[in-house]
N, C-alpha and C. Protein backbone atom coordinates (compact mmCIF):
# COMPACT_ATOMS: atom_id res chain seq x y z
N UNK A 1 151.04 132.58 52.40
CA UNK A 1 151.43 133.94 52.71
C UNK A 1 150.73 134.36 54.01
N UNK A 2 151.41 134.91 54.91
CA UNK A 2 150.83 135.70 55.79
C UNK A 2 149.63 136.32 55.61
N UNK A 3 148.59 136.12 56.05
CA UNK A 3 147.49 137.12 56.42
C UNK A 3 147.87 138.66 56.47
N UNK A 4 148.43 138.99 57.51
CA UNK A 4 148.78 140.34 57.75
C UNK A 4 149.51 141.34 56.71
N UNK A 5 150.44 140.30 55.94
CA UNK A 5 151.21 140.42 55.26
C UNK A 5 150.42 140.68 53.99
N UNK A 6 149.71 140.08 53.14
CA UNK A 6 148.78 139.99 52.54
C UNK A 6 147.74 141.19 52.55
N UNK A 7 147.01 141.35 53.80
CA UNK A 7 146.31 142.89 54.19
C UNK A 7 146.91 144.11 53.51
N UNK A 8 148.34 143.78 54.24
CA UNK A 8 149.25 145.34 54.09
C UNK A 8 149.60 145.38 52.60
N UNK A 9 149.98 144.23 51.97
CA UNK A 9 150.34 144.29 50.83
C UNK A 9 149.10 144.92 49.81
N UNK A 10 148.16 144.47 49.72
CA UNK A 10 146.92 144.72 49.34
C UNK A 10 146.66 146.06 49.55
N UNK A 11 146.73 146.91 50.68
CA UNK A 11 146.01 147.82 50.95
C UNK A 11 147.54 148.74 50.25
N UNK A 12 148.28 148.90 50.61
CA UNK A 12 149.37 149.36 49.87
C UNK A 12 149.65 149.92 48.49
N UNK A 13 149.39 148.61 47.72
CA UNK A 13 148.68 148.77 46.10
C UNK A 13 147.91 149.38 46.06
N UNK A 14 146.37 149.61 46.85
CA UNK A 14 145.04 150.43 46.53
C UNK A 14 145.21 151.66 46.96
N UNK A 15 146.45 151.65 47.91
CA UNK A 15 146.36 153.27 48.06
C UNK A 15 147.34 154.23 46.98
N UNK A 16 148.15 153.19 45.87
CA UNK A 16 149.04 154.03 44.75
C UNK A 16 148.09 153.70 43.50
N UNK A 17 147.62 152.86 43.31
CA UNK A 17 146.13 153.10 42.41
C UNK A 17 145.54 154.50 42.69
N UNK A 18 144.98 154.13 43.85
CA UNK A 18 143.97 155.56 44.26
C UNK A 18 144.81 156.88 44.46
N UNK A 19 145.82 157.00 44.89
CA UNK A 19 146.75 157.96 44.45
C UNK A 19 147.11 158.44 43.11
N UNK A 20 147.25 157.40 42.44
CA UNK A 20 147.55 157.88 40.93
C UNK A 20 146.25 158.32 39.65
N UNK A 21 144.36 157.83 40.71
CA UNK A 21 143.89 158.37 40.11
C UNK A 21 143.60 160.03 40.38
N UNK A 22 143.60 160.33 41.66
CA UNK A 22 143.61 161.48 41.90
C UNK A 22 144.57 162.68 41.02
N UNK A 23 145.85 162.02 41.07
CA UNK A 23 147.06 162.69 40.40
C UNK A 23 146.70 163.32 38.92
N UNK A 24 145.86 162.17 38.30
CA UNK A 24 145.51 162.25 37.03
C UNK A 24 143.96 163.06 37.48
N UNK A 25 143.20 162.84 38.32
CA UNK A 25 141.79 163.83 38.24
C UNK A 25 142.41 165.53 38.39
N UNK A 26 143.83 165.62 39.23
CA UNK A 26 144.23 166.94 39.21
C UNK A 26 145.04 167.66 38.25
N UNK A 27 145.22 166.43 37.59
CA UNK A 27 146.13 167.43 35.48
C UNK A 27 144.70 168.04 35.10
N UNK A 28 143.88 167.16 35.16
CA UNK A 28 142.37 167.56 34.17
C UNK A 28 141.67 168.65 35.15
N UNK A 29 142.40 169.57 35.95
CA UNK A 29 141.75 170.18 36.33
C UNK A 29 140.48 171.06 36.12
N UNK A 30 141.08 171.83 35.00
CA UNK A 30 139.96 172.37 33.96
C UNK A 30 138.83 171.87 33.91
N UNK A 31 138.68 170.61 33.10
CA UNK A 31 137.66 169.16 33.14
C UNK A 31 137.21 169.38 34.39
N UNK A 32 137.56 169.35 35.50
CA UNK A 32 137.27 168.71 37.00
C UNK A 32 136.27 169.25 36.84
N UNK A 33 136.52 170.74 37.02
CA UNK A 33 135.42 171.80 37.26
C UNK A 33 134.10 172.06 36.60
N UNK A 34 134.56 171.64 35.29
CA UNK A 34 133.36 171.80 34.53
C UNK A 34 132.40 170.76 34.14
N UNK A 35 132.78 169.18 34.33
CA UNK A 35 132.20 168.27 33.92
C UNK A 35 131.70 167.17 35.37
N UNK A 36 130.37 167.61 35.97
CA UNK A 36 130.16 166.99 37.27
C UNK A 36 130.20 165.52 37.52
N UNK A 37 130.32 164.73 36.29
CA UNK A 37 130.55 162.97 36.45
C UNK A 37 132.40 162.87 36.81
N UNK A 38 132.61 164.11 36.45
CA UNK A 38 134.37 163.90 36.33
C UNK A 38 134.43 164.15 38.00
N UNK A 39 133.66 164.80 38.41
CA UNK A 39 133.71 166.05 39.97
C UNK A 39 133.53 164.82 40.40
N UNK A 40 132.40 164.16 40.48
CA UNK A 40 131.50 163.31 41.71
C UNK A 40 132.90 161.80 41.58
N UNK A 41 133.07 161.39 40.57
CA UNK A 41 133.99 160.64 40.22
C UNK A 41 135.13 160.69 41.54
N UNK A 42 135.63 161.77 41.22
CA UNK A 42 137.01 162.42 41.86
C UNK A 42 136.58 162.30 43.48
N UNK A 43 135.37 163.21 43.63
CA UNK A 43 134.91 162.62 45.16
C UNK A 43 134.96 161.92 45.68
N UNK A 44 134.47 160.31 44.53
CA UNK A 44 133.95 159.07 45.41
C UNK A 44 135.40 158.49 45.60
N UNK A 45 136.23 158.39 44.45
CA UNK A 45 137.23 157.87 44.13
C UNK A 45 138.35 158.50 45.74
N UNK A 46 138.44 159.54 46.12
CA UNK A 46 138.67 159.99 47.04
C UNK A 46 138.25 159.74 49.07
N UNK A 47 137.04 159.17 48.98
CA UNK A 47 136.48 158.94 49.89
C UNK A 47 137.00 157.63 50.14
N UNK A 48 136.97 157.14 48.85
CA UNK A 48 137.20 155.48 49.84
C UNK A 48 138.49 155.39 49.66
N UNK A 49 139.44 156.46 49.18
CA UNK A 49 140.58 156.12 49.27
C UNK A 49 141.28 156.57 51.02
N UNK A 50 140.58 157.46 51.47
CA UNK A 50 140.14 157.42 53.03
C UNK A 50 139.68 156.53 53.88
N UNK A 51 138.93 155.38 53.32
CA UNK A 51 138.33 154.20 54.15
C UNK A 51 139.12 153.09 54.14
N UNK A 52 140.22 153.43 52.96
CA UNK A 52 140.91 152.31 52.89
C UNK A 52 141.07 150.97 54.06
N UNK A 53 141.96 152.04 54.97
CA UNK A 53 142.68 150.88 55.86
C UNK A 53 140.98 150.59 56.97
N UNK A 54 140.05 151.03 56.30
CA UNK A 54 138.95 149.70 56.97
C UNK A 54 138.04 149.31 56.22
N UNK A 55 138.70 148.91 54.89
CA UNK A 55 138.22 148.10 54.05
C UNK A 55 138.88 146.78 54.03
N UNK A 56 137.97 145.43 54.01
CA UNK A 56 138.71 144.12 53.97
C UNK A 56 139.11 143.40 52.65
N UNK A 57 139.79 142.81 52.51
CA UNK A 57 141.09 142.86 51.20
C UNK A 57 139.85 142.66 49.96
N UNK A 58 139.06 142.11 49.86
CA UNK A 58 138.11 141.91 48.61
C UNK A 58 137.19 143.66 48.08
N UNK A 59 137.04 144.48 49.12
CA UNK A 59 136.84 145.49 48.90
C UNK A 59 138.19 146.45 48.24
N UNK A 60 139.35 145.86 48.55
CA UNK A 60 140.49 146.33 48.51
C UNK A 60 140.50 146.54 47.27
N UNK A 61 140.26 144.93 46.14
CA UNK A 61 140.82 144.28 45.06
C UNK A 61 139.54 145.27 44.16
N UNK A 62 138.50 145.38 44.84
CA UNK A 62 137.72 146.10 43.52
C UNK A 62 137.80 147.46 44.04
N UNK A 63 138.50 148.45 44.75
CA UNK A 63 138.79 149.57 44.54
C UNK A 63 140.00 149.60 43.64
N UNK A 64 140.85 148.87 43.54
CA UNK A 64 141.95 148.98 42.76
C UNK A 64 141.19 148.15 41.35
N UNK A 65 140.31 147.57 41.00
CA UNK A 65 140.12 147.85 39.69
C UNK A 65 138.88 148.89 39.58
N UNK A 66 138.36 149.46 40.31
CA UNK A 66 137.84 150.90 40.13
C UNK A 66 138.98 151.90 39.43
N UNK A 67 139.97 151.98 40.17
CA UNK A 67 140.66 152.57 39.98
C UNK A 67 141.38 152.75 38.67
N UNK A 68 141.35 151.70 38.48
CA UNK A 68 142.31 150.82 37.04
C UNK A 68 141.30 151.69 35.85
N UNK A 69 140.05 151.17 35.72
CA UNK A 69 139.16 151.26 34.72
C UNK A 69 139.03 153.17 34.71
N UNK A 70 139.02 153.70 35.43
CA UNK A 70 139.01 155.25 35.84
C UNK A 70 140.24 155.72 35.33
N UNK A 71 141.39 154.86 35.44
CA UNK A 71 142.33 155.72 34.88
C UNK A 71 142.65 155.61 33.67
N UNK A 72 141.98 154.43 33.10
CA UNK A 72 142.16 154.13 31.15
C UNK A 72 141.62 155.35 30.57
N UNK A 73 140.15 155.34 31.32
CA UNK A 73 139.25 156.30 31.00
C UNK A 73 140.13 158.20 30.89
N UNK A 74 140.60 157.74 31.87
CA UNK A 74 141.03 159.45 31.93
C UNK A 74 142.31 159.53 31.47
N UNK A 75 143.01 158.90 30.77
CA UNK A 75 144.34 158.64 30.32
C UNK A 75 143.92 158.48 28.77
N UNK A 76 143.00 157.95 28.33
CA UNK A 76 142.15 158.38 26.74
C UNK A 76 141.51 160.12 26.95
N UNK A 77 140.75 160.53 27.62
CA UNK A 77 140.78 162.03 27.48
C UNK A 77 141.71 162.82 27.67
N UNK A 78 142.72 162.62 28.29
CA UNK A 78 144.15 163.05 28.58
C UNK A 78 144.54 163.07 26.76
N UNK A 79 144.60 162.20 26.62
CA UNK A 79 145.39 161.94 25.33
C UNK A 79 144.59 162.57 24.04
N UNK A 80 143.18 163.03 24.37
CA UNK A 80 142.84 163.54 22.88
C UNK A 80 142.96 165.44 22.76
């Protein structure tokens, strides 16, 4: 596979991961506000979804399972 191809593909995925955790940190709004691991969470989770495109693909692969594990998490409090 292309290198380049590969990059874009990669970074692509981490930015609808990291999109879709945000999506879900902004239903729990309520939560957001009141619970500061949920706040700082939402921050960090946010920041590097900004650094993305100068992150190199192995940083890529564990923001998108950051992401992954963050949204089980908040998709079980969602649900109770």
């Amino acid at each position: 596979m292309d290198k380049n191809y590969e990059i874009t593909l990669e970074q692509e995925t981490a930015k609808e991961f990291g999109w879709e955790v945000m999506a879900n940190f902004r239903r729990m709004e309520d939560n957001l506000e009141e619970n500061l691991v949920l706040k700082k969470l939402y921050e960090k989770i946010g920041k590097e979804l900004k650094e993305l495109s100068n992150m190199n693909i192995e940083k890529m692969k564990e923001f998108k399972i950051k992401c992954k594990f963050i949204n089980e998490i908040l998709d079980s409090i969602q649900g109770e």
